[in-house]
PDB file of N, CA and C in Angstrom:
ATOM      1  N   UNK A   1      28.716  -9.905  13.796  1.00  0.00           N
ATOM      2  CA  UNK A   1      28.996  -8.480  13.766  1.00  0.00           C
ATOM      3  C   UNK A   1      27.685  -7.720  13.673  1.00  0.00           C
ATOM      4  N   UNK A   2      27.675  -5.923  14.375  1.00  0.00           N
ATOM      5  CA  UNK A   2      26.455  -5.727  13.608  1.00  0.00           C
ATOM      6  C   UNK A   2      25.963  -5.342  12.712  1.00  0.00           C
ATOM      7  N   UNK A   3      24.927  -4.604  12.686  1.00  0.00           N
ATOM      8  CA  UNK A   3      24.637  -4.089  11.097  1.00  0.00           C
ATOM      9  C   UNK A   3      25.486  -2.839  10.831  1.00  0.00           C
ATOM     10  N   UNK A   4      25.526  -2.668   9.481  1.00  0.00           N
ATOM     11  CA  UNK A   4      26.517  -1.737   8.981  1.00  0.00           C
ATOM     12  C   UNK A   4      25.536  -0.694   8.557  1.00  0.00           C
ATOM     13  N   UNK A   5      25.978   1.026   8.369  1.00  0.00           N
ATOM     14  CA  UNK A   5      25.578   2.052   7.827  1.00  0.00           C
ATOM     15  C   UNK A   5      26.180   2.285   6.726  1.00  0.00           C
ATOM     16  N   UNK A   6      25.547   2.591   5.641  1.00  0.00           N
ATOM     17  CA  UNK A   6      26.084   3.256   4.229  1.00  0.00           C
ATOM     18  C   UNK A   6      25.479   4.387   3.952  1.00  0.00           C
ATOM     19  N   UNK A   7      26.895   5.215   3.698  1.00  0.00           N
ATOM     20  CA  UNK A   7      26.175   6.680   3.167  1.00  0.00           C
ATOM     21  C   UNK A   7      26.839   6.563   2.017  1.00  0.00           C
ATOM     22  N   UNK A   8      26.547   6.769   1.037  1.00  0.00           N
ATOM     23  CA  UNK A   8      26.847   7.049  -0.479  1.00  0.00           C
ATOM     24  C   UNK A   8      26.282   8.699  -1.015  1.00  0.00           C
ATOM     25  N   UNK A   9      27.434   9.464  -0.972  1.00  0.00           N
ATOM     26  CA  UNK A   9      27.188  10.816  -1.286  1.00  0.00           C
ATOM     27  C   UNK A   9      27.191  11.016  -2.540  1.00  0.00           C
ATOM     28  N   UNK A  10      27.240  10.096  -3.623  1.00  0.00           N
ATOM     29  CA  UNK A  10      27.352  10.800  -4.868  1.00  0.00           C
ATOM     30  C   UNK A  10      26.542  10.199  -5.970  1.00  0.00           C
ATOM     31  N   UNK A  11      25.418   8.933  -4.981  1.00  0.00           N
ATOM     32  CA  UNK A  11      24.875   8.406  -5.620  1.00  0.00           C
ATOM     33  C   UNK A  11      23.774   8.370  -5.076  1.00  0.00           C
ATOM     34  N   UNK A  12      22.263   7.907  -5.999  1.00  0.00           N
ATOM     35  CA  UNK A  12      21.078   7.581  -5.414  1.00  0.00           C
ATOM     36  C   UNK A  12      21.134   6.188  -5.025  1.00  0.00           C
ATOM     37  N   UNK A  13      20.394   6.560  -3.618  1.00  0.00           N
ATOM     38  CA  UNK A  13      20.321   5.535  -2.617  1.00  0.00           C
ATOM     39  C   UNK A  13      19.318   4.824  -3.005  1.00  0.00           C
ATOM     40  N   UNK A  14      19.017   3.528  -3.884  1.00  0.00           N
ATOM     41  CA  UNK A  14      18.292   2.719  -3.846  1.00  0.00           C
ATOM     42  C   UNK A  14      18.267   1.612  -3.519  1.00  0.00           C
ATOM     43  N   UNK A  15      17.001   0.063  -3.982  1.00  0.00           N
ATOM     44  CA  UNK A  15      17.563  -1.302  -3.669  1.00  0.00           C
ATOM     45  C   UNK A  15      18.910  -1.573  -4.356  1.00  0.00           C
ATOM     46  N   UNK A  16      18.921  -1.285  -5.751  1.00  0.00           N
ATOM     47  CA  UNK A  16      20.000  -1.773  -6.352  1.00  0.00           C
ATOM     48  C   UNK A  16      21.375  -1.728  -5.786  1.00  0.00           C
ATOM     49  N   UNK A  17      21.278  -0.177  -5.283  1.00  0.00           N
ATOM     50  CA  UNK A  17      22.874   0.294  -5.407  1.00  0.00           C
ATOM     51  C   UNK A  17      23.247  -0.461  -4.087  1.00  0.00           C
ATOM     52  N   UNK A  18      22.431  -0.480  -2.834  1.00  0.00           N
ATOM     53  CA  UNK A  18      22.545  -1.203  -1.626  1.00  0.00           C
ATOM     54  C   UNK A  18      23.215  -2.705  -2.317  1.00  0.00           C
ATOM     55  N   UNK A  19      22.260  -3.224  -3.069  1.00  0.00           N
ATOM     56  CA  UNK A  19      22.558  -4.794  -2.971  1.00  0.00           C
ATOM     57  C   UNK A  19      24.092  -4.763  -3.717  1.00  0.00           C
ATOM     58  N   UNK A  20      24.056  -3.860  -4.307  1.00  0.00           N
ATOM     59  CA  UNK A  20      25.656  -3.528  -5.198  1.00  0.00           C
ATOM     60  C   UNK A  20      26.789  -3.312  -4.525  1.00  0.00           C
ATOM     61  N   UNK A  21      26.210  -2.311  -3.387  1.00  0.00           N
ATOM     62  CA  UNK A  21      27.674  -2.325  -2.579  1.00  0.00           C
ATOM     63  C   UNK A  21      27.837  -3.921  -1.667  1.00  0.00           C
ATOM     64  N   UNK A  22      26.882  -4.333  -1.273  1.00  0.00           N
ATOM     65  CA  UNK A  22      26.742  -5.911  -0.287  1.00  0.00           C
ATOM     66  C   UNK A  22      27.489  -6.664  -1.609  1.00  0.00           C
ATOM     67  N   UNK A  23      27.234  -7.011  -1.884  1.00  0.00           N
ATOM     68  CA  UNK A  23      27.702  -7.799  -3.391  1.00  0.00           C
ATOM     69  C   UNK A  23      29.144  -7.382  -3.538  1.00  0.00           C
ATOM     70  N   UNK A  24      29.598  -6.262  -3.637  1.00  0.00           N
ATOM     71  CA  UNK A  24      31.201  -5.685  -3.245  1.00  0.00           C
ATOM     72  C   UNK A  24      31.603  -6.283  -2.613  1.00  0.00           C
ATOM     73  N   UNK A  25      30.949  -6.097  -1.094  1.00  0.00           N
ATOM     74  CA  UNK A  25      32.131  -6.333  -0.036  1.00  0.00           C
ATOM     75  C   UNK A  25      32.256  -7.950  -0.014  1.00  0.00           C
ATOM     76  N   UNK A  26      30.971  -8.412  -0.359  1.00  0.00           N
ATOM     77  CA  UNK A  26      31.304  -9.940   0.050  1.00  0.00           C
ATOM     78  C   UNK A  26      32.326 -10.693  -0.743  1.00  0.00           C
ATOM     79  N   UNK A  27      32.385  -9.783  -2.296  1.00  0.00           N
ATOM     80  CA  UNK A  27      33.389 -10.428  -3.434  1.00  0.00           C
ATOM     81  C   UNK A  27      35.375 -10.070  -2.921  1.00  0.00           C
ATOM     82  N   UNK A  28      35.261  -8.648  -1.969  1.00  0.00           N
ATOM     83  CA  UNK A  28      35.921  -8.649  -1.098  1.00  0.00           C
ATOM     84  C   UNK A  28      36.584  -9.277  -0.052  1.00  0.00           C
ATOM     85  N   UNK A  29      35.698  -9.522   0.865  1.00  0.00           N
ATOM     86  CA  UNK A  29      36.198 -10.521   1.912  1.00  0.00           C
ATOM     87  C   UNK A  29      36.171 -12.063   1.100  1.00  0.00           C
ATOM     88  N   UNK A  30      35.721 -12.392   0.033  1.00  0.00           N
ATOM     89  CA  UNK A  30      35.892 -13.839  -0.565  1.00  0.00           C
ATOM     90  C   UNK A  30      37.371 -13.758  -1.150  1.00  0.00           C
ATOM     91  N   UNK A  31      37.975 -12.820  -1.412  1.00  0.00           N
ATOM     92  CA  UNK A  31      39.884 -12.704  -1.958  1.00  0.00           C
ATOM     93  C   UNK A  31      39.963 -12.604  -0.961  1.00  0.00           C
ATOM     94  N   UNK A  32      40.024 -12.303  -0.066  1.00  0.00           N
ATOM     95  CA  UNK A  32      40.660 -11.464   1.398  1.00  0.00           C
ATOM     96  C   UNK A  32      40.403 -12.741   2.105  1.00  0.00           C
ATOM     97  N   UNK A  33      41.535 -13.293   2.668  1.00  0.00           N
ATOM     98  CA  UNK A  33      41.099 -14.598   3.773  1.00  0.00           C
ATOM     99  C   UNK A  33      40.676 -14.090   4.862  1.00  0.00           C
ATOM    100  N   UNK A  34      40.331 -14.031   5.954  1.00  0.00           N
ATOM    101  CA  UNK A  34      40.111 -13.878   7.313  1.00  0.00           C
ATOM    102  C   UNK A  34      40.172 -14.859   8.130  1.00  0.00           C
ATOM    103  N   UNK A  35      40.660 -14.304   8.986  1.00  0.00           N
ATOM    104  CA  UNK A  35      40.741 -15.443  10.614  1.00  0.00           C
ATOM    105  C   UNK A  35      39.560 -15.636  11.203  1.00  0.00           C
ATOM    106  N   UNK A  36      38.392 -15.467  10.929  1.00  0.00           N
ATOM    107  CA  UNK A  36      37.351 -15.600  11.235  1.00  0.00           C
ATOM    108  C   UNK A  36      36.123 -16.062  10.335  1.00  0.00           C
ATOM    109  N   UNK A  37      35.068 -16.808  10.019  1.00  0.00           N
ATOM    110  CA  UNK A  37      34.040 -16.853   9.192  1.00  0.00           C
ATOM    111  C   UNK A  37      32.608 -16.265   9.164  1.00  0.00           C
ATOM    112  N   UNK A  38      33.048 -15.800  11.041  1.00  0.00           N
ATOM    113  CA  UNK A  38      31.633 -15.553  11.391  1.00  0.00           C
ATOM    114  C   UNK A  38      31.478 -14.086  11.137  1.00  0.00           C
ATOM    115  N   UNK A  39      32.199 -13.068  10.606  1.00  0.00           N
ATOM    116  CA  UNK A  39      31.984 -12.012  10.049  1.00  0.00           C
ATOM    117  C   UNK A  39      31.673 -11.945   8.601  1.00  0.00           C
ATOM    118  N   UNK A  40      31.368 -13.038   7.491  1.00  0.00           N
ATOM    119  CA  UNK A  40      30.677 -12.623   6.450  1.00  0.00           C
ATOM    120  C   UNK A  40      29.128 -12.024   6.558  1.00  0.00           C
ATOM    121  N   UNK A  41      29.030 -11.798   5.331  1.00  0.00           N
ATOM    122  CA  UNK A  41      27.799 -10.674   5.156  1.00  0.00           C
ATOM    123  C   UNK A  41      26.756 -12.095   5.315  1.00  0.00           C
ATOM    124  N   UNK A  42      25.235 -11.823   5.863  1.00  0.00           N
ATOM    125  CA  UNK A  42      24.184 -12.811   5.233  1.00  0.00           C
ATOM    126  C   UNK A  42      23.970 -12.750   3.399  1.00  0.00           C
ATOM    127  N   UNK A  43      23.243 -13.965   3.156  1.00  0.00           N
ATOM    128  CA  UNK A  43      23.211 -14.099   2.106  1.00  0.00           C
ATOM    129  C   UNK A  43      21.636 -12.710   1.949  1.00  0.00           C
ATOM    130  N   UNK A  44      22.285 -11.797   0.872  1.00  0.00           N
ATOM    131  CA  UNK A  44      21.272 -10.918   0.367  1.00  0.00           C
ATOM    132  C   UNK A  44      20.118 -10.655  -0.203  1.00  0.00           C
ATOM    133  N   UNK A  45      20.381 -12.201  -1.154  1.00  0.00           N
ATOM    134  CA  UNK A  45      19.089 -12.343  -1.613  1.00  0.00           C
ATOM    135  C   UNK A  45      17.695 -12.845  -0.677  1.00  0.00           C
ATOM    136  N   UNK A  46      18.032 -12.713   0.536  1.00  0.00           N
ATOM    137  CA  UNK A  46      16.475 -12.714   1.353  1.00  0.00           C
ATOM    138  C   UNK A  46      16.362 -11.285   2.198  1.00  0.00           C
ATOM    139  N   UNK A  47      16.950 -10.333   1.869  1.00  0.00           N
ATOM    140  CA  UNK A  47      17.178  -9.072   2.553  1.00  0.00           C
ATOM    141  C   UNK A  47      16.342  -8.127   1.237  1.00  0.00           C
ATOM    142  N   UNK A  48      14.820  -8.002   2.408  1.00  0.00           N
ATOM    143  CA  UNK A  48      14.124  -6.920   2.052  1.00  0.00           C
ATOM    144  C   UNK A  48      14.684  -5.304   2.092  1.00  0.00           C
ATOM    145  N   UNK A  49      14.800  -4.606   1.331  1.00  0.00           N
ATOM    146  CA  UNK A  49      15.219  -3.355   1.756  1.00  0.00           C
ATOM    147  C   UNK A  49      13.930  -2.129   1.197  1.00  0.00           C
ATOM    148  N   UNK A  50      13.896  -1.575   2.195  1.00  0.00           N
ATOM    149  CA  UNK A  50      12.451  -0.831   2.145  1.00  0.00           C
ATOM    150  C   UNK A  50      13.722   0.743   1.895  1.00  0.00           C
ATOM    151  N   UNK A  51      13.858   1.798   1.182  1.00  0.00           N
ATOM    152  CA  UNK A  51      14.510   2.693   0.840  1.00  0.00           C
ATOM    153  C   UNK A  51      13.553   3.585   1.703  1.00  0.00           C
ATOM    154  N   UNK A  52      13.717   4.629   2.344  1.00  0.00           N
ATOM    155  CA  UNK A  52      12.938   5.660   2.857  1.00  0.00           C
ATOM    156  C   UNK A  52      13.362   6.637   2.662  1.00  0.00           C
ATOM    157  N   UNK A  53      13.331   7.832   1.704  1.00  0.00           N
ATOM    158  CA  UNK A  53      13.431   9.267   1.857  1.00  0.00           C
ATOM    159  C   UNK A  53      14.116  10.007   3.015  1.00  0.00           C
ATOM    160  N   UNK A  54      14.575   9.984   4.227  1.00  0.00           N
ATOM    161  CA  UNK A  54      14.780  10.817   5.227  1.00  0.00           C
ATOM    162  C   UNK A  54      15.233  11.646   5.056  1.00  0.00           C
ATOM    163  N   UNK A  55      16.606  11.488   3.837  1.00  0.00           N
ATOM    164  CA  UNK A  55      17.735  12.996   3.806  1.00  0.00           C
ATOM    165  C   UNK A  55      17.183  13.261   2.710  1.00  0.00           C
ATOM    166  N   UNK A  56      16.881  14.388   2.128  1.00  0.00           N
ATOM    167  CA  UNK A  56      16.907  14.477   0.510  1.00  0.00           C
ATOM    168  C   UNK A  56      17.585  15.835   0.763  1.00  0.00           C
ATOM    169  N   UNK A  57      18.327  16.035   0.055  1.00  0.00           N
ATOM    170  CA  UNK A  57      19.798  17.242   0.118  1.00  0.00           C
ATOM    171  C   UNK A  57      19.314  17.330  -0.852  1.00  0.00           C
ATOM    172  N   UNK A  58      19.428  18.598  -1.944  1.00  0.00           N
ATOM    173  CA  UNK A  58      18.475  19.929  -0.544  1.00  0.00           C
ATOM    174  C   UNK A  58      17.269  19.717  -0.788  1.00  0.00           C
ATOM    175  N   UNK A  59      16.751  20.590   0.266  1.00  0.00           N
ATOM    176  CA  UNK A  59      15.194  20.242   0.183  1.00  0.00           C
ATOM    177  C   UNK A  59      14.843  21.257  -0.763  1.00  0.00           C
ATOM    178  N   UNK A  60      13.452  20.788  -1.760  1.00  0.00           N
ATOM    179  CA  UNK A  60      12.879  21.262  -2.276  1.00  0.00           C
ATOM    180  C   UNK A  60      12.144  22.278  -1.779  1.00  0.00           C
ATOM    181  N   UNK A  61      12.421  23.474  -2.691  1.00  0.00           N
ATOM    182  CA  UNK A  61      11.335  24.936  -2.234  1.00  0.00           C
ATOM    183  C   UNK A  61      10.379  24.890  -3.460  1.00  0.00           C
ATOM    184  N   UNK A  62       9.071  25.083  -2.834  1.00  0.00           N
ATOM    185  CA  UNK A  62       7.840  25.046  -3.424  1.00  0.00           C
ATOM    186  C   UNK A  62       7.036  26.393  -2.832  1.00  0.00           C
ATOM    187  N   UNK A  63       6.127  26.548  -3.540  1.00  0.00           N
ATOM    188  CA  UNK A  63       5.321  28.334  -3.625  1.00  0.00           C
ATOM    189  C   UNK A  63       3.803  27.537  -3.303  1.00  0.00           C
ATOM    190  N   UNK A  64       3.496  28.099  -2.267  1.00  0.00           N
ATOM    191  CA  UNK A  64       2.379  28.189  -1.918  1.00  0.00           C
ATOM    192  C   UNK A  64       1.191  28.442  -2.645  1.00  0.00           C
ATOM    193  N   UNK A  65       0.780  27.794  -3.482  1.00  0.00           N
ATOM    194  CA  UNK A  65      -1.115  28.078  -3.961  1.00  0.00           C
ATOM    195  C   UNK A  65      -1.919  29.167  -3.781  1.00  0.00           C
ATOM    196  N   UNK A  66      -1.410  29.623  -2.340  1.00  0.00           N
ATOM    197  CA  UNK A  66      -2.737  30.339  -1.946  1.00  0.00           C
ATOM    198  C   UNK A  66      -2.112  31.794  -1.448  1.00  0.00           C
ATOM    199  N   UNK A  67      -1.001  32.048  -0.656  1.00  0.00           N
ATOM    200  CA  UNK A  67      -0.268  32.973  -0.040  1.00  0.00           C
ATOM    201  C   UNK A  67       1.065  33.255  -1.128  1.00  0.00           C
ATOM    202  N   UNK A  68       1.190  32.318  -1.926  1.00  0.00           N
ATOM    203  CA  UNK A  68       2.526  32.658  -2.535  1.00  0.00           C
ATOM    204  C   UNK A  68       3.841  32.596  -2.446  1.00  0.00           C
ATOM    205  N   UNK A  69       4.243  32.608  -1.118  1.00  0.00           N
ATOM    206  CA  UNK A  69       5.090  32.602  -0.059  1.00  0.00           C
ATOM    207  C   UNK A  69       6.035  30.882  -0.707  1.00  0.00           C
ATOM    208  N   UNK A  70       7.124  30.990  -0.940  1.00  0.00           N
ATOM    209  CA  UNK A  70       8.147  29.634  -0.897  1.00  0.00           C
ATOM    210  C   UNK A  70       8.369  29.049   0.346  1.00  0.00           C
ATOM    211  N   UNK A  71       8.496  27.838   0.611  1.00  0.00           N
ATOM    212  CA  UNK A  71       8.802  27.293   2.139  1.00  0.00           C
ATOM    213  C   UNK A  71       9.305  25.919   1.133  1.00  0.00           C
ATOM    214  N   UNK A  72      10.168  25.185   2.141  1.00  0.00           N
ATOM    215  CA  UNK A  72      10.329  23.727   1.984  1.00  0.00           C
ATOM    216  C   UNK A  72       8.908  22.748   1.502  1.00  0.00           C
ATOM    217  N   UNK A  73       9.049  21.874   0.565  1.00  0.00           N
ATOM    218  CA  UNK A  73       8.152  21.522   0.858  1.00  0.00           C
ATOM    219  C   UNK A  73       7.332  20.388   1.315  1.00  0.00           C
ATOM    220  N   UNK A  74       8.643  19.928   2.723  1.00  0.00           N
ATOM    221  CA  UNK A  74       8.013  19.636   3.312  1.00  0.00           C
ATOM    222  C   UNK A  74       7.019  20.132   4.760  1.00  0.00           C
ATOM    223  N   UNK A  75       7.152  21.185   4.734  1.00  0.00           N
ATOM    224  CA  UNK A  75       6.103  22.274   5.372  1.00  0.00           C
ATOM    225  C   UNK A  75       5.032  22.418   4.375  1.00  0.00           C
ATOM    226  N   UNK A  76       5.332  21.978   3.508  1.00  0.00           N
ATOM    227  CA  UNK A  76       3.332  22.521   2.728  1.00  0.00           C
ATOM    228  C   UNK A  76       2.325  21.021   3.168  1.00  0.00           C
ATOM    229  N   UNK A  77       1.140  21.174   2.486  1.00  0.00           N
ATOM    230  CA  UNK A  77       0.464  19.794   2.370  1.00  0.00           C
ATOM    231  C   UNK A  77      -0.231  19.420   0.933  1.00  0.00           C
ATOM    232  N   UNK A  78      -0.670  18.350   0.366  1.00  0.00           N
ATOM    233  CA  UNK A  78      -1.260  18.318  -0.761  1.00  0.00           C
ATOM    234  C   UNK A  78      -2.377  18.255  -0.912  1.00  0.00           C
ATOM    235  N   UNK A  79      -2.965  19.084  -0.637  1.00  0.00           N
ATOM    236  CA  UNK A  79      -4.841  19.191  -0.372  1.00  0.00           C
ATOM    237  C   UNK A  79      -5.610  18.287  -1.155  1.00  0.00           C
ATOM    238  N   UNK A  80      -5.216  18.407  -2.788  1.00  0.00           N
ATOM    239  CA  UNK A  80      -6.336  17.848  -3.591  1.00  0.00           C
ATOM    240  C   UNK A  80      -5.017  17.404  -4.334  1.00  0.00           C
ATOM    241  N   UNK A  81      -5.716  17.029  -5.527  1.00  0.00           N
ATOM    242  CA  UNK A  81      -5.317  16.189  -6.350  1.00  0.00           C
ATOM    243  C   UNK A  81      -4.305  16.843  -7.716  1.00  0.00           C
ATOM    244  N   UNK A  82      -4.694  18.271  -7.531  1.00  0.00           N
ATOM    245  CA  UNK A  82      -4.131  19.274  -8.211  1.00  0.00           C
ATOM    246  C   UNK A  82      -2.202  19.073  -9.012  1.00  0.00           C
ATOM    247  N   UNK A  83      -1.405  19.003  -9.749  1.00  0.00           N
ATOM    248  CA  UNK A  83      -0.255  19.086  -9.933  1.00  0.00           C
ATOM    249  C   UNK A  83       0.275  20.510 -10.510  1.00  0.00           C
ATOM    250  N   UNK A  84       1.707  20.038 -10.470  1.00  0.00           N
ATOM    251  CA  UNK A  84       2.363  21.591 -10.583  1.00  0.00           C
ATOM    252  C   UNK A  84       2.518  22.582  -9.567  1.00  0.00           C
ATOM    253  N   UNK A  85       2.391  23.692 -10.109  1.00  0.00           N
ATOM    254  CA  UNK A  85       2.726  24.988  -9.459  1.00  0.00           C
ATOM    255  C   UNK A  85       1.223  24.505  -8.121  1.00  0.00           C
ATOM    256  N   UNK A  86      -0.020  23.962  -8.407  1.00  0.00           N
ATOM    257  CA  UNK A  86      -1.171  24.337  -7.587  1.00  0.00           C
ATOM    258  C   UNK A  86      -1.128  23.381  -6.760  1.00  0.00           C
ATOM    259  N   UNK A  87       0.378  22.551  -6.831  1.00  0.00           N
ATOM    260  CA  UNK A  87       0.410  21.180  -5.862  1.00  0.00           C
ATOM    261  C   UNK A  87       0.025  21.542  -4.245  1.00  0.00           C
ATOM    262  N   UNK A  88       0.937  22.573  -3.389  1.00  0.00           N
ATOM    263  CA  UNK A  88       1.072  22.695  -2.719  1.00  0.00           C
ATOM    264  C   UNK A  88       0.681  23.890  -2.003  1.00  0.00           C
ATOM    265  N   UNK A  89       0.197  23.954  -0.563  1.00  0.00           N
ATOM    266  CA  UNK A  89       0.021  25.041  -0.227  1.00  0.00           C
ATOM    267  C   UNK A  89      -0.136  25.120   1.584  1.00  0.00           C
ATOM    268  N   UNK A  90       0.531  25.722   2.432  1.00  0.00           N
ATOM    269  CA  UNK A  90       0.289  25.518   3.459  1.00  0.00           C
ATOM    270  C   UNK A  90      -1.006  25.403   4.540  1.00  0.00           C
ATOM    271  N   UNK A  91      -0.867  24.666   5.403  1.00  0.00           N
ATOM    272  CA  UNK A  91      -2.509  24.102   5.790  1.00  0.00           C
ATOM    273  C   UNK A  91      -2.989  25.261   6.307  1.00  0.00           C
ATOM    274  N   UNK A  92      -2.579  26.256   6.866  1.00  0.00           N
ATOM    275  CA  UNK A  92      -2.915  26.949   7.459  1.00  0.00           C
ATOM    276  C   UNK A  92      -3.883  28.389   6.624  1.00  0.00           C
ATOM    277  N   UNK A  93      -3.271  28.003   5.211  1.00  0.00           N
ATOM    278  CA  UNK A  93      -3.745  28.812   4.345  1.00  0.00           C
ATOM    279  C   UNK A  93      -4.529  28.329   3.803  1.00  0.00           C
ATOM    280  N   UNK A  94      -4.602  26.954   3.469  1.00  0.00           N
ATOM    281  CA  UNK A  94      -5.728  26.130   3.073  1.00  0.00           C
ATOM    282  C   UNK A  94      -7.294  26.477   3.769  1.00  0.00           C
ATOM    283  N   UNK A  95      -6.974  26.371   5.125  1.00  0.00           N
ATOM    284  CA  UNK A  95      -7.786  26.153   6.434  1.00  0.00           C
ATOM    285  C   UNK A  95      -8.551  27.696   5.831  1.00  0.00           C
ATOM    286  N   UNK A  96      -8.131  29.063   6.082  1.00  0.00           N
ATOM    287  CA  UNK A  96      -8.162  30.482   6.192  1.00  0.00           C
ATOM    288  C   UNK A  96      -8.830  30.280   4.754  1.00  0.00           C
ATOM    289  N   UNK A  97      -8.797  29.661   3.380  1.00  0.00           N
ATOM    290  CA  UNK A  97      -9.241  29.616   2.226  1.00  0.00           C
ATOM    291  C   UNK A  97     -10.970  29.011   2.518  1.00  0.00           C
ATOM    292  N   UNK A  98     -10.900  28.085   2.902  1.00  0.00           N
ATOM    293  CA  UNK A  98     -12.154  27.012   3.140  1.00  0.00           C
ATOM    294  C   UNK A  98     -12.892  27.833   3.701  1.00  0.00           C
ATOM    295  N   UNK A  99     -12.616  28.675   5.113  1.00  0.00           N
ATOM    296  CA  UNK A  99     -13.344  29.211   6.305  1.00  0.00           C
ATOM    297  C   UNK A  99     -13.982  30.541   5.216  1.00  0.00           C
ATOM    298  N   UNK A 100     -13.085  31.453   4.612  1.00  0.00           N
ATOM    299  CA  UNK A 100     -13.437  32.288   3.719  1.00  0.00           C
ATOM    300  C   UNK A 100     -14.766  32.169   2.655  1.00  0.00           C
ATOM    301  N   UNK A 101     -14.279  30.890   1.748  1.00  0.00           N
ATOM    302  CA  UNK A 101     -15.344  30.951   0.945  1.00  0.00           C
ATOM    303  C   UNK A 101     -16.249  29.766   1.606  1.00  0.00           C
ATOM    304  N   UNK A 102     -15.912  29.489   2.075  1.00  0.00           N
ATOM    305  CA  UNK A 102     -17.472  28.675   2.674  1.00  0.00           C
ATOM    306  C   UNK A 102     -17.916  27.231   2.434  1.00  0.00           C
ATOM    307  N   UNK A 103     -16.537  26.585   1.681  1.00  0.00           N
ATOM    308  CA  UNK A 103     -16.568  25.334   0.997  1.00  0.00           C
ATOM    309  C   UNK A 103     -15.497  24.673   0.954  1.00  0.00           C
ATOM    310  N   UNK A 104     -15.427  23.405   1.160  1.00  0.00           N
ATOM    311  CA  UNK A 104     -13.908  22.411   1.141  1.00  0.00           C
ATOM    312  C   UNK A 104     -13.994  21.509   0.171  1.00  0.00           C
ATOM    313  N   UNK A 105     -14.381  22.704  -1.200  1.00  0.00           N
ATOM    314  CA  UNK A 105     -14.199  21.924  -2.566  1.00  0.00           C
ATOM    315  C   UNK A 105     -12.966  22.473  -2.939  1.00  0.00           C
ATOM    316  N   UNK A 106     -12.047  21.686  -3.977  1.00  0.00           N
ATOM    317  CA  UNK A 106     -11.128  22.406  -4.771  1.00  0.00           C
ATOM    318  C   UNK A 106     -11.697  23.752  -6.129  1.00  0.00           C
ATOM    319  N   UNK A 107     -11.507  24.253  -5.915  1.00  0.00           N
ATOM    320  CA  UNK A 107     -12.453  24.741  -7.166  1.00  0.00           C
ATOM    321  C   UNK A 107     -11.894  24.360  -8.508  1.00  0.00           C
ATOM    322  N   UNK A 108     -10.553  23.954  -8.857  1.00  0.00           N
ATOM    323  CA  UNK A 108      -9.751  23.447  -9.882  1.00  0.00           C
ATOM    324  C   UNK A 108     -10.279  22.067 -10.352  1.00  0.00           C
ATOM    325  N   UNK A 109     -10.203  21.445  -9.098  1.00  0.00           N
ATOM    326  CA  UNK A 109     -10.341  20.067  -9.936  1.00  0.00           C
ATOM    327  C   UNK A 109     -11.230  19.382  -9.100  1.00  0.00           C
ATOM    328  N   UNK A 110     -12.011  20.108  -8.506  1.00  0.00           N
ATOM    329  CA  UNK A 110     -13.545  19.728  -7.563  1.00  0.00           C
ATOM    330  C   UNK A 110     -13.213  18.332  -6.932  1.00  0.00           C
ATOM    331  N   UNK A 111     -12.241  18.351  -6.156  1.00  0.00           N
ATOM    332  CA  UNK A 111     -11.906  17.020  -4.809  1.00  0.00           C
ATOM    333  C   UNK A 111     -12.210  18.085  -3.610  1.00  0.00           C
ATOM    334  N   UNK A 112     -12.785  16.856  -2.691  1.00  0.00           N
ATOM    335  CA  UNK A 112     -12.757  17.792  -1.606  1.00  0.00           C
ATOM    336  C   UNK A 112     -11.582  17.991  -1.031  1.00  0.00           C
ATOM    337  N   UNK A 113     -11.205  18.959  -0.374  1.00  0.00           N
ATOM    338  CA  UNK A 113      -9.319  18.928  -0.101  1.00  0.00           C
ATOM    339  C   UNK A 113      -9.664  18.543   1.598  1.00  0.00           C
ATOM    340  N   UNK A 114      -8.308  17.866   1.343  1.00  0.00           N
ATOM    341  CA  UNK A 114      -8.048  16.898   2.599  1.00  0.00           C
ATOM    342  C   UNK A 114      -7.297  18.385   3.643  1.00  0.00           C
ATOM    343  N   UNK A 115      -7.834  18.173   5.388  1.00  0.00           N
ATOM    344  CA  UNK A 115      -7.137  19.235   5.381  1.00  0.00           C
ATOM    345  C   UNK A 115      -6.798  18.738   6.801  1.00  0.00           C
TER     346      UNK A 115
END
């Protein structure tokens, strides 16, 4: 069979909860006879699962550093090393900051900001 999709809306999507639901179904189809064998699950414990971020409902709004302005934030970038409120700030404002004063130091926490 092929691979299966899981969406779990009410829970965080991690390794665990993955190997939790696989672990379900197989304790499932093990009561459940079937006319077939060749539809059990592989054995899990050699199943790497790499979790990736793609959906995150909702997206986080973050305030710009430099303009002020809220956007998603995955539209900002993380220049330096800075946390909090001074995490984020769009590149474009970053860029317009650097060109201004004349330097691509942080002045906060003196990294050069990545841009």
């Amino acid at each position: 069979m092929g691979d299966h999709f899981v969406l779990l809306m009410n829970r965080l999507v991690t390794d665990t909860t993955i190997e939790a639901a696989l672990r379900s179904e197989m304790r499932l189809q093990q009561t459940v006879p079937s006319a077939s064998t060749s539809t059990a699950l592989p054995d899990i414990s050699c199943i790497n699962v790499d979790v990736v971020d793609l959906f995150s409902f909702p997206m986080k709004t973050v305030q710009c550093r430099i303009c002020h302005e809220e956007d998603e934030d995955s539209n900002m970038e993380t220049p330096c090393i800075c946390r909090g409120s001074l995490k984020y700030a769009h590149r474009k404002c970053v860029q317009r900051w650097c060109d201004e004063k004349g330097d691509t130091t942080c002045e906060i926490c003196r990294q050069v900001l990545h841009l």
